[in-house]
C-alpha atoms as a PDB file:
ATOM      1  CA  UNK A   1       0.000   0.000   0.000  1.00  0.00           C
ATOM      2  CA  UNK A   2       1.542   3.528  -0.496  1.00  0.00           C
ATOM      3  CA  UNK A   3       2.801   5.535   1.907  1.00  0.00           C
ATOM      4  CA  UNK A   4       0.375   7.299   5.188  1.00  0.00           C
ATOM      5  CA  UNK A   5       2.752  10.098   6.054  1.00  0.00           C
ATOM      6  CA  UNK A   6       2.715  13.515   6.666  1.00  0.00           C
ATOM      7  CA  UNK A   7       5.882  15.695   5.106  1.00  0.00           C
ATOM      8  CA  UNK A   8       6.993  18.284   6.857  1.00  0.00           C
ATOM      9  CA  UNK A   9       7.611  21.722   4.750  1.00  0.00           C
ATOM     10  CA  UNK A  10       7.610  24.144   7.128  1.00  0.00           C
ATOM     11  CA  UNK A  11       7.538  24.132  11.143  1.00  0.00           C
ATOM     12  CA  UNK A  12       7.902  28.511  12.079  1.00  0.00           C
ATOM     13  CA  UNK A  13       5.127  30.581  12.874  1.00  0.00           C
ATOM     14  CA  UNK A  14       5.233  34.347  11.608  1.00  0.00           C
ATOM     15  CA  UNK A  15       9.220  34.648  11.389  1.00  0.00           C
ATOM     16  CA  UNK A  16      10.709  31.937   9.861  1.00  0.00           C
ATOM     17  CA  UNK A  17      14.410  30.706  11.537  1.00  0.00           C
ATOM     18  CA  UNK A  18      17.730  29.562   9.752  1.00  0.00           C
ATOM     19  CA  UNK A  19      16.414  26.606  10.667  1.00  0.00           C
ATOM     20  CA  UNK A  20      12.832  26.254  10.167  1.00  0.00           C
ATOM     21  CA  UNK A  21      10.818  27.888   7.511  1.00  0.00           C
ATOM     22  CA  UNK A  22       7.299  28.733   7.430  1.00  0.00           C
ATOM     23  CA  UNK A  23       4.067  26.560   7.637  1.00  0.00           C
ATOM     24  CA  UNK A  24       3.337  24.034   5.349  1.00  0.00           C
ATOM     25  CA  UNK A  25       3.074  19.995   5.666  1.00  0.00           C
ATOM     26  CA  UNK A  26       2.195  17.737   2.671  1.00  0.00           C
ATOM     27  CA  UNK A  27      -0.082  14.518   3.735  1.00  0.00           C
ATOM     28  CA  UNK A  28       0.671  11.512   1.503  1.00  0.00           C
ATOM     29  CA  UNK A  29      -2.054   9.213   1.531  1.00  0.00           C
ATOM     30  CA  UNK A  30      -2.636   5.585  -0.476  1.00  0.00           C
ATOM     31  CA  UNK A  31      -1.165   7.837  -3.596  1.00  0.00           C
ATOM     32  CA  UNK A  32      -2.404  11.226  -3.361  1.00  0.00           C
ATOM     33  CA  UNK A  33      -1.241  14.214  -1.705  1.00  0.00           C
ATOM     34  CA  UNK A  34      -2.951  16.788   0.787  1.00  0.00           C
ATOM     35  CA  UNK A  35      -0.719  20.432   1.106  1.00  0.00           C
ATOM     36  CA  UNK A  36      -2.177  22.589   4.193  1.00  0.00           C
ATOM     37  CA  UNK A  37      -1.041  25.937   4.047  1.00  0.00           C
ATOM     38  CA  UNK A  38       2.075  26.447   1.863  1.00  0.00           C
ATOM     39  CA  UNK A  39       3.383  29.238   3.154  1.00  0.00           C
ATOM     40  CA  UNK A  40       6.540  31.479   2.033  1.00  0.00           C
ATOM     41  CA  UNK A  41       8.956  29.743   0.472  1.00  0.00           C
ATOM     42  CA  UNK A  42       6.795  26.115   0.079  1.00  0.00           C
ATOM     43  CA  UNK A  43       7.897  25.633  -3.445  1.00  0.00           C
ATOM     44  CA  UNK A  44      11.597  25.331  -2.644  1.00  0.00           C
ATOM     45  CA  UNK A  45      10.419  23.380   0.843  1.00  0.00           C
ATOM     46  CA  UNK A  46       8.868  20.860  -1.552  1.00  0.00           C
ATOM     47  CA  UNK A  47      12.108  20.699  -3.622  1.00  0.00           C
ATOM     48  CA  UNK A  48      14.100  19.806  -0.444  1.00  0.00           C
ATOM     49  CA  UNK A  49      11.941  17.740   0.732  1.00  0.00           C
ATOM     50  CA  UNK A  50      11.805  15.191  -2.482  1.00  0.00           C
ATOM     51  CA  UNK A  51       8.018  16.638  -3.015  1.00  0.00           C
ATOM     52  CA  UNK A  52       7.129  17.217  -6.989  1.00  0.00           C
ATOM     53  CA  UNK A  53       4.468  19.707  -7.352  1.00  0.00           C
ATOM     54  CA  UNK A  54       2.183  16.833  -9.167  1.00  0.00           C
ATOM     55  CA  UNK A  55       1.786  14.830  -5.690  1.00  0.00           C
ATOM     56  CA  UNK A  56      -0.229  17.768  -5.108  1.00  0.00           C
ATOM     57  CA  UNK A  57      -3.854  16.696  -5.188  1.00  0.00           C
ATOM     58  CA  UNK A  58      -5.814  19.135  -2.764  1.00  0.00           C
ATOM     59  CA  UNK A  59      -4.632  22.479  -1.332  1.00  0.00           C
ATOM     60  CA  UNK A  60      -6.084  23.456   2.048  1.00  0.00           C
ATOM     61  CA  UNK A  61      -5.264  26.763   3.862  1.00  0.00           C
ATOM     62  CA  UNK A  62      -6.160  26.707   7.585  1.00  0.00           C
ATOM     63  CA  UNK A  63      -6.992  30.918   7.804  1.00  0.00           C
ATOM     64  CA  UNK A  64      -5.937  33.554   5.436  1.00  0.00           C
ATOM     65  CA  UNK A  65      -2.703  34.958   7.549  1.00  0.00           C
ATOM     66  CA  UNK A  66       0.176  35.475   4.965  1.00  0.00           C
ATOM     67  CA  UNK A  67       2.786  32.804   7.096  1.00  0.00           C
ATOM     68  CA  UNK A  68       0.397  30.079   5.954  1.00  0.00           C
ATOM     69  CA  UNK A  69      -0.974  31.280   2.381  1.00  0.00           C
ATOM     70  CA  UNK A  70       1.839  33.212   0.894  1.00  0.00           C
ATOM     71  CA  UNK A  71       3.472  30.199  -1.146  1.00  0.00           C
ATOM     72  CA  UNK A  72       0.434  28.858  -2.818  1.00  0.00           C
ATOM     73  CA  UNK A  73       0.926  31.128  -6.150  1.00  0.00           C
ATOM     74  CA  UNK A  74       4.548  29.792  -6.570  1.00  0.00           C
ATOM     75  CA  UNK A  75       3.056  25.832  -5.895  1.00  0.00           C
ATOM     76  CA  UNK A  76       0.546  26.935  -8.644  1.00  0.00           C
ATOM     77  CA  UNK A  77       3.289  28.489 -11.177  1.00  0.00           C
ATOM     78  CA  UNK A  78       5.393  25.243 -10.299  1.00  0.00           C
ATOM     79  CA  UNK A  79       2.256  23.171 -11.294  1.00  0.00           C
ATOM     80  CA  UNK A  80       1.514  25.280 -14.738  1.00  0.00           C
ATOM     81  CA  UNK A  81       5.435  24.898 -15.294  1.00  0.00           C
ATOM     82  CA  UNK A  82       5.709  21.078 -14.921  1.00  0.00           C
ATOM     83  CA  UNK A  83       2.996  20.667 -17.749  1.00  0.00           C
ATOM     84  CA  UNK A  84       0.135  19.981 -14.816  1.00  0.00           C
ATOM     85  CA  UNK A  85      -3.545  21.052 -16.547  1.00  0.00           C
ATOM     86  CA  UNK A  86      -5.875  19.452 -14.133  1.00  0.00           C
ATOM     87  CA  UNK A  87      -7.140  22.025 -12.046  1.00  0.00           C
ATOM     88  CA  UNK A  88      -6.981  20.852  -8.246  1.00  0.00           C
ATOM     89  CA  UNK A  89      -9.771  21.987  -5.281  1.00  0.00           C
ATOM     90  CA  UNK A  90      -8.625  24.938  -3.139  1.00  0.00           C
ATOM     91  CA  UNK A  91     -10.447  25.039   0.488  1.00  0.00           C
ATOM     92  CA  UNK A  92     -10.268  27.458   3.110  1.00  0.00           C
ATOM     93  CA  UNK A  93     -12.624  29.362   5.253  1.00  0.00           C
ATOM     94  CA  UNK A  94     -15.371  31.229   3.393  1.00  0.00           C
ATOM     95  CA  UNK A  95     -14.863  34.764   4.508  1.00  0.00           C
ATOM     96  CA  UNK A  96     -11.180  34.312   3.170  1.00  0.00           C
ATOM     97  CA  UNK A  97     -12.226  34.147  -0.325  1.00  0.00           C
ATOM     98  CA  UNK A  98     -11.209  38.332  -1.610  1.00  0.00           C
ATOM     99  CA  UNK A  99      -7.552  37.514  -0.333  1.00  0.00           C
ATOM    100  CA  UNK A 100      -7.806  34.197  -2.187  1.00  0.00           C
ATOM    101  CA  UNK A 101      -9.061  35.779  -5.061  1.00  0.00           C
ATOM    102  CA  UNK A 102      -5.947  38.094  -5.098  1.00  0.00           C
ATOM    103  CA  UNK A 103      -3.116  35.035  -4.498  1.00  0.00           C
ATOM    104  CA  UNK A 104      -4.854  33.188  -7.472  1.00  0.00           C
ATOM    105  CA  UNK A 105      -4.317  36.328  -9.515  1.00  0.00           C
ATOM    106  CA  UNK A 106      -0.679  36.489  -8.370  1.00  0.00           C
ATOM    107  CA  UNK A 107      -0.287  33.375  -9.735  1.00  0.00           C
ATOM    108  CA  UNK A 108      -1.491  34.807 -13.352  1.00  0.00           C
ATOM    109  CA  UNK A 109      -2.054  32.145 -15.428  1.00  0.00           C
ATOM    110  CA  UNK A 110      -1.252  29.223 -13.348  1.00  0.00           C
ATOM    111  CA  UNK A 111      -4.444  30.417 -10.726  1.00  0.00           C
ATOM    112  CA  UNK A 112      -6.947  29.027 -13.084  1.00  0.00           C
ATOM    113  CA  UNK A 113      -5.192  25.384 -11.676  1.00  0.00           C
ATOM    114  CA  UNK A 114      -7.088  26.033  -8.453  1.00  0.00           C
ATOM    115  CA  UNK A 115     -10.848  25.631  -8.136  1.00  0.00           C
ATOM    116  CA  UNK A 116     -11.781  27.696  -5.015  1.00  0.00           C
ATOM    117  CA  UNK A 117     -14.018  25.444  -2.134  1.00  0.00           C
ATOM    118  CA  UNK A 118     -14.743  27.853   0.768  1.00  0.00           C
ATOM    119  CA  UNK A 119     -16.120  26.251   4.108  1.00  0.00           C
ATOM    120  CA  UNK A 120     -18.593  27.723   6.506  1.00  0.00           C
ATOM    121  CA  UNK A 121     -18.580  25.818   9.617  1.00  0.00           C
ATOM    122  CA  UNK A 122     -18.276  22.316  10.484  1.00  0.00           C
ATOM    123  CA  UNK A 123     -18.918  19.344   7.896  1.00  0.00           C
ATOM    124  CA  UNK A 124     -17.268  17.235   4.662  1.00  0.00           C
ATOM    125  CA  UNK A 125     -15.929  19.468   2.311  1.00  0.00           C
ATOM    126  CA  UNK A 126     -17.694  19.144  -0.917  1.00  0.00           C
ATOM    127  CA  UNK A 127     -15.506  19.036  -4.312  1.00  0.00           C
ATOM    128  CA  UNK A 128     -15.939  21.464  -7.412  1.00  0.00           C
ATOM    129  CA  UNK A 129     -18.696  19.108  -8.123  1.00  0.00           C
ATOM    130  CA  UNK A 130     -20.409  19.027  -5.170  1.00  0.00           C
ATOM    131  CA  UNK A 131     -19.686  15.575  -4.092  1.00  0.00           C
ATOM    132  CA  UNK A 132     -17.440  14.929  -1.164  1.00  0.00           C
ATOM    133  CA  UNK A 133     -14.319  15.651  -1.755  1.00  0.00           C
ATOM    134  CA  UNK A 134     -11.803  12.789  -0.888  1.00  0.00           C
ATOM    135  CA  UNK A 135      -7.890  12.049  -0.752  1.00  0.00           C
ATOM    136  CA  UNK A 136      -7.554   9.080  -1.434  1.00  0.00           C
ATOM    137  CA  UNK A 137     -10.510   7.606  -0.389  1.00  0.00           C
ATOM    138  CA  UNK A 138     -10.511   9.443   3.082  1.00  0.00           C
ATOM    139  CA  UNK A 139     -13.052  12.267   3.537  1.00  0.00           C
ATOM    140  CA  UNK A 140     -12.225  15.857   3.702  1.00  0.00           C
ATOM    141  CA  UNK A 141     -13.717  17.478   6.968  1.00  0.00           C
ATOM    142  CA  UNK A 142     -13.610  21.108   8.284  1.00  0.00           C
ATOM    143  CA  UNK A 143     -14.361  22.214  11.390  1.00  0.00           C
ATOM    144  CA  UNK A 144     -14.333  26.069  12.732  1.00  0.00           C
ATOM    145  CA  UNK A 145     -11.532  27.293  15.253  1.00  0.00           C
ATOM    146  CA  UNK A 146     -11.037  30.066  17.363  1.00  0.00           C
ATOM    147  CA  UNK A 147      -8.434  32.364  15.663  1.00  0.00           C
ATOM    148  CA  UNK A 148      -7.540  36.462  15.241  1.00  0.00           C
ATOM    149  CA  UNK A 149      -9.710  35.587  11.965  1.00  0.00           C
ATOM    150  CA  UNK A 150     -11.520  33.190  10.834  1.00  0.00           C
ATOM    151  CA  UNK A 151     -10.161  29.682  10.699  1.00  0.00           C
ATOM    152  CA  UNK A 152     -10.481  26.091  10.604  1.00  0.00           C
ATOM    153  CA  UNK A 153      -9.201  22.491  10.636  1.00  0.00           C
ATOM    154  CA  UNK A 154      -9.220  19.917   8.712  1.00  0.00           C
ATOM    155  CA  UNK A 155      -9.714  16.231   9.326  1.00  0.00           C
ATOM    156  CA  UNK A 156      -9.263  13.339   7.027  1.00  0.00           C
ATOM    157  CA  UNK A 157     -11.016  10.119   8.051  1.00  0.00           C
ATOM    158  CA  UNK A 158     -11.027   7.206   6.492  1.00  0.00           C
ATOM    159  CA  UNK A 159     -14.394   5.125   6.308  1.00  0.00           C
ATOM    160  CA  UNK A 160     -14.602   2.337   8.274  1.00  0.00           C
ATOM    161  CA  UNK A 161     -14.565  -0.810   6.633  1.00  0.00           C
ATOM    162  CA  UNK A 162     -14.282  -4.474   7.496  1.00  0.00           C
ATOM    163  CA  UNK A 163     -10.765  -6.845   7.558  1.00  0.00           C
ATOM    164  CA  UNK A 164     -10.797 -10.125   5.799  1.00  0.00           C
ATOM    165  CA  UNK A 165     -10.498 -13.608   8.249  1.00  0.00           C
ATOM    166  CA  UNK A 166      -8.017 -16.010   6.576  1.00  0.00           C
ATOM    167  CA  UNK A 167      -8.598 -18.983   8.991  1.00  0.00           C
ATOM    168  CA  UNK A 168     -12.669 -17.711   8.341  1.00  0.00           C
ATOM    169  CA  UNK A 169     -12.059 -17.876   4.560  1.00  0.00           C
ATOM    170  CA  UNK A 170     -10.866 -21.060   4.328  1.00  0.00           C
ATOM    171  CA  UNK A 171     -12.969 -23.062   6.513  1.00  0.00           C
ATOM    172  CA  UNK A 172     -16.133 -21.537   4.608  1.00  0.00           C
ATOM    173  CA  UNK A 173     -14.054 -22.622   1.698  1.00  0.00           C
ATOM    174  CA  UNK A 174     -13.788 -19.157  -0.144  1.00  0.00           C
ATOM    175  CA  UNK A 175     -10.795 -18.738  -1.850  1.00  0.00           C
ATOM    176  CA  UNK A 176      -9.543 -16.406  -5.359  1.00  0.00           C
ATOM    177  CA  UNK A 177     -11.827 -14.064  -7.038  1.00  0.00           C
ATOM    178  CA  UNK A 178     -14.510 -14.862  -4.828  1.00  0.00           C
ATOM    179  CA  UNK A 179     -13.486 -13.229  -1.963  1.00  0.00           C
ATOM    180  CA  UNK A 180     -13.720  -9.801  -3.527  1.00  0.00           C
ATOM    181  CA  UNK A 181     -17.020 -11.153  -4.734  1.00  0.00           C
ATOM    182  CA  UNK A 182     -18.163 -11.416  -1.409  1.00  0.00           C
ATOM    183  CA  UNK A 183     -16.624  -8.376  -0.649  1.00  0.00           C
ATOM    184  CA  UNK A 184     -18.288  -6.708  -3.349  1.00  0.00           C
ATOM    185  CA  UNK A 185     -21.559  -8.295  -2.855  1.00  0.00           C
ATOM    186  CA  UNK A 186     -21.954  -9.228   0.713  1.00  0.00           C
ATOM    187  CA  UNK A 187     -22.847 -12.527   0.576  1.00  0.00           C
ATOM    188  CA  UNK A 188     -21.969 -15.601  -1.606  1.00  0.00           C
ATOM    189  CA  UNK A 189     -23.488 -18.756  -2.297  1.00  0.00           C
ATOM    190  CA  UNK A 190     -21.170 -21.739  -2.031  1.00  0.00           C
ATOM    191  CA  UNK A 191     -21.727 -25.459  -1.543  1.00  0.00           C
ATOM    192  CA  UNK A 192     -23.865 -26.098   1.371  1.00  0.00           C
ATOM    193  CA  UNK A 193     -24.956 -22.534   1.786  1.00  0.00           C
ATOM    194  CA  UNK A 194     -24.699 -19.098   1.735  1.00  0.00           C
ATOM    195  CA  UNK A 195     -21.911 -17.249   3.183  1.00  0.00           C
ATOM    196  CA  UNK A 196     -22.230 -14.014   4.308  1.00  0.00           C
ATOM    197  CA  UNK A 197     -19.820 -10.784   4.510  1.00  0.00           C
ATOM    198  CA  UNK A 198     -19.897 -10.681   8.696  1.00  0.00           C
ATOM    199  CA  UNK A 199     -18.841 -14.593   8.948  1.00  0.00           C
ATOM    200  CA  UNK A 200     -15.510 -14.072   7.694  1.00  0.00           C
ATOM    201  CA  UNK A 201     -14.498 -10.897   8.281  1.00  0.00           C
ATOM    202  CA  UNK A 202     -14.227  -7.985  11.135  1.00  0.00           C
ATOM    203  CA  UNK A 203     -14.809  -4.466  11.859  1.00  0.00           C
ATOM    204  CA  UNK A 204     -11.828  -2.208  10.571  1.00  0.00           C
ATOM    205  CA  UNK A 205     -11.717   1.157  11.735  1.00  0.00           C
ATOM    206  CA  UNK A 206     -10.984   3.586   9.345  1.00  0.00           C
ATOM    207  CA  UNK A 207      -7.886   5.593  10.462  1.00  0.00           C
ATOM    208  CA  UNK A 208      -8.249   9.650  10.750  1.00  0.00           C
ATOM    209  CA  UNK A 209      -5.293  12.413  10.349  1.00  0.00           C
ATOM    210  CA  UNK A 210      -6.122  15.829  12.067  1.00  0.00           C
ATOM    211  CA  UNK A 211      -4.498  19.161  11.690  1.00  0.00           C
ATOM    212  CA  UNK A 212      -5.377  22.012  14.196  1.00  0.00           C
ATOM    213  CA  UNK A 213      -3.182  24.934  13.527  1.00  0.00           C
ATOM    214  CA  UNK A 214      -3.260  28.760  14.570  1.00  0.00           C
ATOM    215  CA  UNK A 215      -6.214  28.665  17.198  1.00  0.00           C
ATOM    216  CA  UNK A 216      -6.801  29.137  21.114  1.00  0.00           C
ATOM    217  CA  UNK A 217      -8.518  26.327  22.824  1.00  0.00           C
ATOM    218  CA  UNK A 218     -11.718  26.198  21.716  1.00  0.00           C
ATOM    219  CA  UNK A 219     -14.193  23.337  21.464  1.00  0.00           C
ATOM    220  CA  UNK A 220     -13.560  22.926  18.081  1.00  0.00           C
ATOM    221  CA  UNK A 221      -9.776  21.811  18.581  1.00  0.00           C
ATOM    222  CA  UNK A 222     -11.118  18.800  20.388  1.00  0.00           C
ATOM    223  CA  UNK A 223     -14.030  17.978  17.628  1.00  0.00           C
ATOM    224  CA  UNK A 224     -10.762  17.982  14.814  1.00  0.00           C
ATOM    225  CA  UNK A 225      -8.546  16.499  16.857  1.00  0.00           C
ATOM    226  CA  UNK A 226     -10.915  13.610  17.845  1.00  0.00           C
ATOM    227  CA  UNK A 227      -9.703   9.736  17.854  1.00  0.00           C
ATOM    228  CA  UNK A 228      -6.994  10.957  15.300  1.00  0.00           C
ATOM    229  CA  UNK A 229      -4.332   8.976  14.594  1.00  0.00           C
ATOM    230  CA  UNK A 230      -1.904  10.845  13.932  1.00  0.00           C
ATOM    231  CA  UNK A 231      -2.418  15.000  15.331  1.00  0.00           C
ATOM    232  CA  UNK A 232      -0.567  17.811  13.713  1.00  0.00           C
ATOM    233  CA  UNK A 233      -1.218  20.698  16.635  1.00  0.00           C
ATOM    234  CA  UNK A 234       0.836  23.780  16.200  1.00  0.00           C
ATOM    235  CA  UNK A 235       2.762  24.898  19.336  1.00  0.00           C
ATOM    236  CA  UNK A 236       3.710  28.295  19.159  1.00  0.00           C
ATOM    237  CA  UNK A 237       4.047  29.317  22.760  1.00  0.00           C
ATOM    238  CA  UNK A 238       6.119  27.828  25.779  1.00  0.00           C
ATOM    239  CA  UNK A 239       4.591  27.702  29.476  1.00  0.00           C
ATOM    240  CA  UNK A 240       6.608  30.951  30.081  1.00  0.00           C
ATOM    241  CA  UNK A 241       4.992  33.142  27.517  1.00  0.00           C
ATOM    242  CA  UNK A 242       1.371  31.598  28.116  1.00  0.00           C
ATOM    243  CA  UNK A 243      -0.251  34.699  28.672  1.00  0.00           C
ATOM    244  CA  UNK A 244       0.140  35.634  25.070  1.00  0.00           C
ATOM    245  CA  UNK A 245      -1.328  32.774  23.722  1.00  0.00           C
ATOM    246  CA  UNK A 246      -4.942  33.677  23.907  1.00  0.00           C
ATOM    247  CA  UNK A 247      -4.619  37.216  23.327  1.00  0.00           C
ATOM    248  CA  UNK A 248      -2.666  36.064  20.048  1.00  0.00           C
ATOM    249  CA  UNK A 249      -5.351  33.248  19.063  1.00  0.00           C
ATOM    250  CA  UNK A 250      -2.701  30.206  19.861  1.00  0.00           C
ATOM    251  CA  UNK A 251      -1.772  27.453  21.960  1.00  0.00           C
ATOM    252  CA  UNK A 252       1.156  26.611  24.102  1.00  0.00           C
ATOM    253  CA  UNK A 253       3.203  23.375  23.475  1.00  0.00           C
ATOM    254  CA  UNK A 254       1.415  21.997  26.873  1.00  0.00           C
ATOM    255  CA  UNK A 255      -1.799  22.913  25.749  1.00  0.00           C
ATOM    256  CA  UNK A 256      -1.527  20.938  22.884  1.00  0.00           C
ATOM    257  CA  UNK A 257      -0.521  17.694  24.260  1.00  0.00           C
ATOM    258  CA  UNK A 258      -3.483  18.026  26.951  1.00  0.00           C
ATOM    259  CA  UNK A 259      -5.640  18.703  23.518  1.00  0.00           C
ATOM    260  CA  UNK A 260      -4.168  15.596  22.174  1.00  0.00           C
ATOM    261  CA  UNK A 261      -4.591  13.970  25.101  1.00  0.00           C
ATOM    262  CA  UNK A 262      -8.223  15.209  26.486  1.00  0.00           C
ATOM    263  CA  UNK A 263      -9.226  14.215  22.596  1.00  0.00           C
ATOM    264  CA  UNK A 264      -7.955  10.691  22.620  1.00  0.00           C
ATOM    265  CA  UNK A 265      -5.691  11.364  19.638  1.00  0.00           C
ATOM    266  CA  UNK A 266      -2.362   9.187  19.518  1.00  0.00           C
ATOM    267  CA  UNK A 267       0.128  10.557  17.960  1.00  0.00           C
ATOM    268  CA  UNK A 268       0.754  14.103  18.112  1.00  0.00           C
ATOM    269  CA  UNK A 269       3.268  16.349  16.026  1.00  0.00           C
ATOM    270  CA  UNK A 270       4.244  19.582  17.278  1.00  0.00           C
ATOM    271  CA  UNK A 271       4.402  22.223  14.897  1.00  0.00           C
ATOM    272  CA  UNK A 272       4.226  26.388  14.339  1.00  0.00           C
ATOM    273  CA  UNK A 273       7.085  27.216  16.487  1.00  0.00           C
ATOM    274  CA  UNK A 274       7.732  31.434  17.480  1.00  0.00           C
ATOM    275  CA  UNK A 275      11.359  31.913  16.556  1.00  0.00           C
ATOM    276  CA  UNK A 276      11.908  33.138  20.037  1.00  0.00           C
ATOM    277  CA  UNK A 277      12.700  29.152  20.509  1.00  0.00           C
ATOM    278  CA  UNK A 278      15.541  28.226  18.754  1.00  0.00           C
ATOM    279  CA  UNK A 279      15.619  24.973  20.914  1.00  0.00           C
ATOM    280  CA  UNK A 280      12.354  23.545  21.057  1.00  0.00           C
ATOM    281  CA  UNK A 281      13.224  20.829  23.240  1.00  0.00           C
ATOM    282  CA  UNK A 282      11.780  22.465  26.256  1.00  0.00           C
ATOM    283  CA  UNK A 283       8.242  22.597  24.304  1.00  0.00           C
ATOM    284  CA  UNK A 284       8.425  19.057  24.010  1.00  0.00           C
ATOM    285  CA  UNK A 285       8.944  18.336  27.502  1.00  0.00           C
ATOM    286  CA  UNK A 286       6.037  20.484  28.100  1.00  0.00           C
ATOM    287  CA  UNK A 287       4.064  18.616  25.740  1.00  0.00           C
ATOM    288  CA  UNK A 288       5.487  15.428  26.748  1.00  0.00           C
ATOM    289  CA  UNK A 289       3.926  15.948  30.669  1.00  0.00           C
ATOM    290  CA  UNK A 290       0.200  15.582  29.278  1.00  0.00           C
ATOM    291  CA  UNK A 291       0.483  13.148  26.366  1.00  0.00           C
ATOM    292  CA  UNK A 292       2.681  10.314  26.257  1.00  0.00           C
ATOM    293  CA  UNK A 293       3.246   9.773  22.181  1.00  0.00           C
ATOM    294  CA  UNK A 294       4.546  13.546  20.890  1.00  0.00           C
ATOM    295  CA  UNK A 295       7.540  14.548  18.717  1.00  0.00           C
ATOM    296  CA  UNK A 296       8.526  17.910  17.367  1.00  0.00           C
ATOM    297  CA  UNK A 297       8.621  18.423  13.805  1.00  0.00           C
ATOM    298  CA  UNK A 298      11.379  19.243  11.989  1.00  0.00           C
ATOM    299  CA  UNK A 299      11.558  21.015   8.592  1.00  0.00           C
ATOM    300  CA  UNK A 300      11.735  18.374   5.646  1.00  0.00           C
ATOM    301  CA  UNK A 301      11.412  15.555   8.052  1.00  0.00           C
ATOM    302  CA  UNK A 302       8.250  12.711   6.986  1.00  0.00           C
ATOM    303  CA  UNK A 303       6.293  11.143  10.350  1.00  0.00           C
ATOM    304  CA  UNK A 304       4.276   8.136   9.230  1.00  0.00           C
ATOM    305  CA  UNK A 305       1.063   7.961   9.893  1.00  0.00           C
ATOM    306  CA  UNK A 306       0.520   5.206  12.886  1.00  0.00           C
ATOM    307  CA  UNK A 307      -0.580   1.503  12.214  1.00  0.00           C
ATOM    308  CA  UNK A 308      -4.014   0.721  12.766  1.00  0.00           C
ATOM    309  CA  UNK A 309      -4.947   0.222  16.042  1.00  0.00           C
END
C-alpha cells in the first residue's frame, strides 16, 4: 500500500528561523497528496523535501494569515510549469475568499489550476462538483476554530470498513476471485450454503489524520482532533509566555498535548514554532507531561502515519 505520512515543509510561525521555515506539511495518503497551508517559500520546501508539485492533489489553507498562504501562487506556477492542466480543489474558510481571489491572480495564469471550495462551519468538504471531496478515499472534513480571523481544521477520516479472516475464509471454503465477490456483494453462495460478509471478516476502523493549527482552545480543537491517529497541533508558545497565547489566538506546546490527550488522539506532532525558541526541546517536555506519544517536527522531516490500532 503507499505511503500514510505527513511531510513536513515548514515548522515557524510568523518569522521563519535559519532553521525552520514557514508553515506548510504535505499529507501523503494511499497515492495522493494533501498540502495545508504552503506558506513562504513552500515551493523550494517541496524541492528539499523530495516533493514534486504533481503529488499535489488538494490544497487546504487553515486561515488567510500570509505565514500560511503566501506560497500557494509559486506551488501553482510550479504546477503550470511542470505541464500539470488538471485544475486541483482549493479550500479554506469562506470569509477568506477576496484575499484568495488576489493570491490566485498572483499566480497569473497558473491560478486558473485552483478551483476555489470555501467552508462555513463544520462538515465534509464538498468538491468542485459538489460531491465529497476525498484524498484518497478518506473524507475531507472542516471544522471552525477560534483564531484572530476566521479559521479552521481539517480532518481526514477514512471510512470504516471491514478486515478479511483467513482462517474464516478457508474453513467456509472461499478462496480467489470470490473473496472480492463477497466483498463486493456481501454474501456468496457456495456449496452447502450461503456465506455471508460478517462470517468471515471484522470491523476495521478507518484511520483519521487531524491538523489544528493557529487557534486558542476552543471546542472545536477537540471535535478535529478527535480519535486521530496521527495529530498535527501547532505549538507556538512555551509555558513561560502563556499569557500571550490567547490574546494572540494560539496554543502553548502543553496545551496541545493536553488537547491531544483530552481528545484521545495518539500521535501528536508539534508544529508552528515562534522563533523566540531556537531549541524547542523544552516545548516538548512540556508537551510530553500531558500526552505520552509527541515529537517535534522538523523542517523536511516525513512522520508516518501510525498503524491501525
Amino acid at each position: 500500500m503507499p505511503a500514510r505520512e505527513l511531510v513536513v515543509l515548514g515548522t515557524s510561525s510568523a518569522v521563519p528561523t535559519r532553521t525552520r521555515g514557514h508553515s506548510g506539511h504535505l499529507l501523503r495518503w494511499d497515492g495522493e497528496g494533501l498540502l495545508v497551508d504552503p506558506g513562504e517559500g513552500t515551493q523550494r520546501q517541496m524541492l528539499l523535501a523530495g516533493v514534486s508539485a504533481s503529488d499535489v492533489d488538494v490544497i487546504a489553507l487553515t486561515h488567510e494569515h500570509g505565514d500560511h498562504v503566501l506560497g500557494l501562487p509559486g506551488v501553482l506556477q510550479r504546477r503550470a510549469m511542470d505541464g500539470a492542466t488538471t485544475p486541483v480543489p482549493l479550500v479554506f474558510p469562506a470569509p477568506a475568499a477576496p484575499l484568495v481571489a488576489h493570491l490566485l491572480g498572483a499566480a497569473a495564469h497558473a491560478g486558473a489550476l485552483a478551483v476555489p471550495c470555501p467552508v462555513d462551519g463544520d462538515g465534509p468538504v464538498r468538491g468542485p462538483d459538489g460531491s465529497l471531496l476525498r484524498v484518497g478515499g478518506a473524507v475531507l472534513h472542516a471544522v471552525a476554530l477560534d483564531h484572530r480571523v476566521p479559521a479552521c481544521g481539517y480532518r481526514l477520516v477514512e471510512p470504516d470498513g471491514r478486515r478479511m479472516l483467513p482462517a474464516a475464509l478457508a474453513d467456509r471454503g472461499v478462496t480467489g476471485p470470490a473473496v472480492g465477490a463477497l466483498q463486493r456483494e456481501g454474501r456468496l453462495e457456495v456449496p452447502g450454503g450461503v456465506v455471508h460478509l460478517e462470517d468471515v471478516s471484522a470491523p476495521r476502523r478507518g484511520q483519521v489524520v487531524a491538523v489544528v493549527e493557529d487557534t486558542r482552545w476552543c471546542e472545536g480543537a477537540l471535535r478535529a482532533a478527535a480519535g486521530a491517529d496521527l495529530l498535527l497541533c501547532e505549538a507556538t508558545f512555551a509555558d513561560a509566555e502563556e499569557h500571550l497565547a490567547a490574546p494572540y489566538g494560539h496554543l502553548t506546546a502543553r496545551q496541545a498535548g493536553r488537547l491531544a490527550r483530552e481528545a484521545g488522539a495518539r500521535r501528536l506532532v508539534l508544529t508552528h514554532f515562534s522563533s523566540r525558541y531556537p531549541d524547542v526541546g523544552p516545548l516538548l517536555a512540556q508537551a510530553r507531561e500531558e500526552h505520552d506519544d509527541v515529537v517535534a517536527a522538523a523542517d523536511l522531516e516525513r512522520h508516518p502515519v501510525p498503524p491501525r490500532r
